[in-house]
C-alpha atoms as a PDB file:
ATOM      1  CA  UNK A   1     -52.752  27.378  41.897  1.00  0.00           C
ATOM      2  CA  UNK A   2     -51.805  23.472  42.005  1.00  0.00           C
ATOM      3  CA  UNK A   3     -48.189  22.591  42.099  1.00  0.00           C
ATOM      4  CA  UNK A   4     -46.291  21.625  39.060  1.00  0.00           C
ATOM      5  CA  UNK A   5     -44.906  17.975  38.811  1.00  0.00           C
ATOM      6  CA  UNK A   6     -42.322  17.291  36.309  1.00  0.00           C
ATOM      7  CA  UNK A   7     -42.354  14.063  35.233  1.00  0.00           C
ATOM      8  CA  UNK A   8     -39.297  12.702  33.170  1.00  0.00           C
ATOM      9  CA  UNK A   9     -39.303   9.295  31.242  1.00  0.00           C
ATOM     10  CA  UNK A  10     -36.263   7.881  30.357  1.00  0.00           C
ATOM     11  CA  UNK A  11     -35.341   4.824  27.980  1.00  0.00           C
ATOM     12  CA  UNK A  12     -32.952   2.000  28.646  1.00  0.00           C
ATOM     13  CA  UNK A  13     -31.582   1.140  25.032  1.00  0.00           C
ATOM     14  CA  UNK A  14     -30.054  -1.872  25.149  1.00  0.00           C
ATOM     15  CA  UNK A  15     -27.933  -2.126  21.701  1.00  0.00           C
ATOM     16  CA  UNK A  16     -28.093  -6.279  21.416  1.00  0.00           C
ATOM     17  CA  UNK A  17     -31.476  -5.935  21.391  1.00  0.00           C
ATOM     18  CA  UNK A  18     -31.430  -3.462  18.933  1.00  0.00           C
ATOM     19  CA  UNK A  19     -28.751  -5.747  16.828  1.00  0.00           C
ATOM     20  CA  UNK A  20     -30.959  -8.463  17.200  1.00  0.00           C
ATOM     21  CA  UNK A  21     -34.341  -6.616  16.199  1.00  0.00           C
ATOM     22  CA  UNK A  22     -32.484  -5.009  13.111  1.00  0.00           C
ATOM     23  CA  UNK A  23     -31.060  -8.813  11.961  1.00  0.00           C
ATOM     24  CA  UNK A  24     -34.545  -9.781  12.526  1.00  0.00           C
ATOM     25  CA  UNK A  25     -36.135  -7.482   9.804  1.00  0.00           C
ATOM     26  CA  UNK A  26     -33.565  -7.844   7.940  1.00  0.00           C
ATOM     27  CA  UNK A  27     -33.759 -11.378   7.491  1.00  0.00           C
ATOM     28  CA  UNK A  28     -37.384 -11.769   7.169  1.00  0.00           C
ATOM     29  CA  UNK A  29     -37.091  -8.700   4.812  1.00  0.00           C
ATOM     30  CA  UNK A  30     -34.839 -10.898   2.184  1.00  0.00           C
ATOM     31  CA  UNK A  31     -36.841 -14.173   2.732  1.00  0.00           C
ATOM     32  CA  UNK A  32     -39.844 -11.926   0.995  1.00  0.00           C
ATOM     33  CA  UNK A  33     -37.840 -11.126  -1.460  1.00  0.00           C
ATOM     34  CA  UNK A  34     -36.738 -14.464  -1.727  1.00  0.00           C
ATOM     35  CA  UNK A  35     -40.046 -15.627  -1.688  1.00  0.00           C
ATOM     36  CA  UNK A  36     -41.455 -12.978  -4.475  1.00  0.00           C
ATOM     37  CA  UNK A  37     -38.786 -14.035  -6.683  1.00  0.00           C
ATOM     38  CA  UNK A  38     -39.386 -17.749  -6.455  1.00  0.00           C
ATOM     39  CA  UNK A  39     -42.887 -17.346  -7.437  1.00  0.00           C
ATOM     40  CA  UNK A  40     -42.358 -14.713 -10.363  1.00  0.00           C
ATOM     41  CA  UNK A  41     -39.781 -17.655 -11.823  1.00  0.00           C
ATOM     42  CA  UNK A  42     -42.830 -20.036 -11.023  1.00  0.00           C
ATOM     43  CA  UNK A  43     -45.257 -18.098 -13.071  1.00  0.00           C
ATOM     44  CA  UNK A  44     -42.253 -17.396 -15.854  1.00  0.00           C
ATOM     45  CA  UNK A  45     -41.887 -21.242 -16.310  1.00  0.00           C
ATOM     46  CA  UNK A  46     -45.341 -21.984 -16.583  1.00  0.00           C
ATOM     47  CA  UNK A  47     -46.337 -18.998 -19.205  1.00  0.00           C
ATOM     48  CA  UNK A  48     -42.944 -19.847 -20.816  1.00  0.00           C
ATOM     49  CA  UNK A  49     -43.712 -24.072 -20.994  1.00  0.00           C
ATOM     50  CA  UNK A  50     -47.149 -24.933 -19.474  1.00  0.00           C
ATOM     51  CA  UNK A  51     -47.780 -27.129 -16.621  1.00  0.00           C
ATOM     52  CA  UNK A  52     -46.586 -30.370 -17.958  1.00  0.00           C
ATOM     53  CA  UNK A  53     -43.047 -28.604 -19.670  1.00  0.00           C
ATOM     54  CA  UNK A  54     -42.903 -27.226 -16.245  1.00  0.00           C
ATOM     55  CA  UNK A  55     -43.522 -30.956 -14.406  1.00  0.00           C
ATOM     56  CA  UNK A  56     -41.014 -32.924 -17.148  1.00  0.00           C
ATOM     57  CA  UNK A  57     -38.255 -30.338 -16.374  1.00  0.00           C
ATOM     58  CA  UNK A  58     -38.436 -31.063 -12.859  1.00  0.00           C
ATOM     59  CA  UNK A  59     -37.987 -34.626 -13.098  1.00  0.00           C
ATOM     60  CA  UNK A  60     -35.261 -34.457 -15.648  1.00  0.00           C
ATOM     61  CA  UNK A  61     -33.523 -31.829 -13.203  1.00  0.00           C
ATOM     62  CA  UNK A  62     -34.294 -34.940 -10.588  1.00  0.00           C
ATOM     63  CA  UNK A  63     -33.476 -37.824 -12.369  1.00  0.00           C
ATOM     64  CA  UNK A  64     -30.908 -36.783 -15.452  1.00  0.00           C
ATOM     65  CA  UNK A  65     -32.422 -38.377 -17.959  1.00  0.00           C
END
């Protein structure tokens, strides 16, 4: 019979890499969300006003007048 060879892996964890992965996610996680919610009030406005109700807003919220 052959001889057995054990072979044993092991794993350097290095936790700021971890941290730094995790913030990561996170972060790009809530700029989705972020994102999904800007364009569901984008759609919102225009069903709720139209396109030009929409455009006038904007330049009153630019302008004030």
């Amino acid at each position: 019979m052959g001889t057995r060879t054990d072979i044993k892996l092991e794993e350097r964890i290095n936790p700021g890499d971890e941290a730094s992965k995790f913030a990561l996610n996170a972060g790009m996680g809530l700029a989705a969300l972020i994102g999904i919610w800007g364009f569901a009030c984008l759609i919102g406005g225009l069903t709720a006003h139209g396109f030009g109700g929409l455009l006038r807003g904007f330049w009153t919220a630019l302008t004030g007048n």
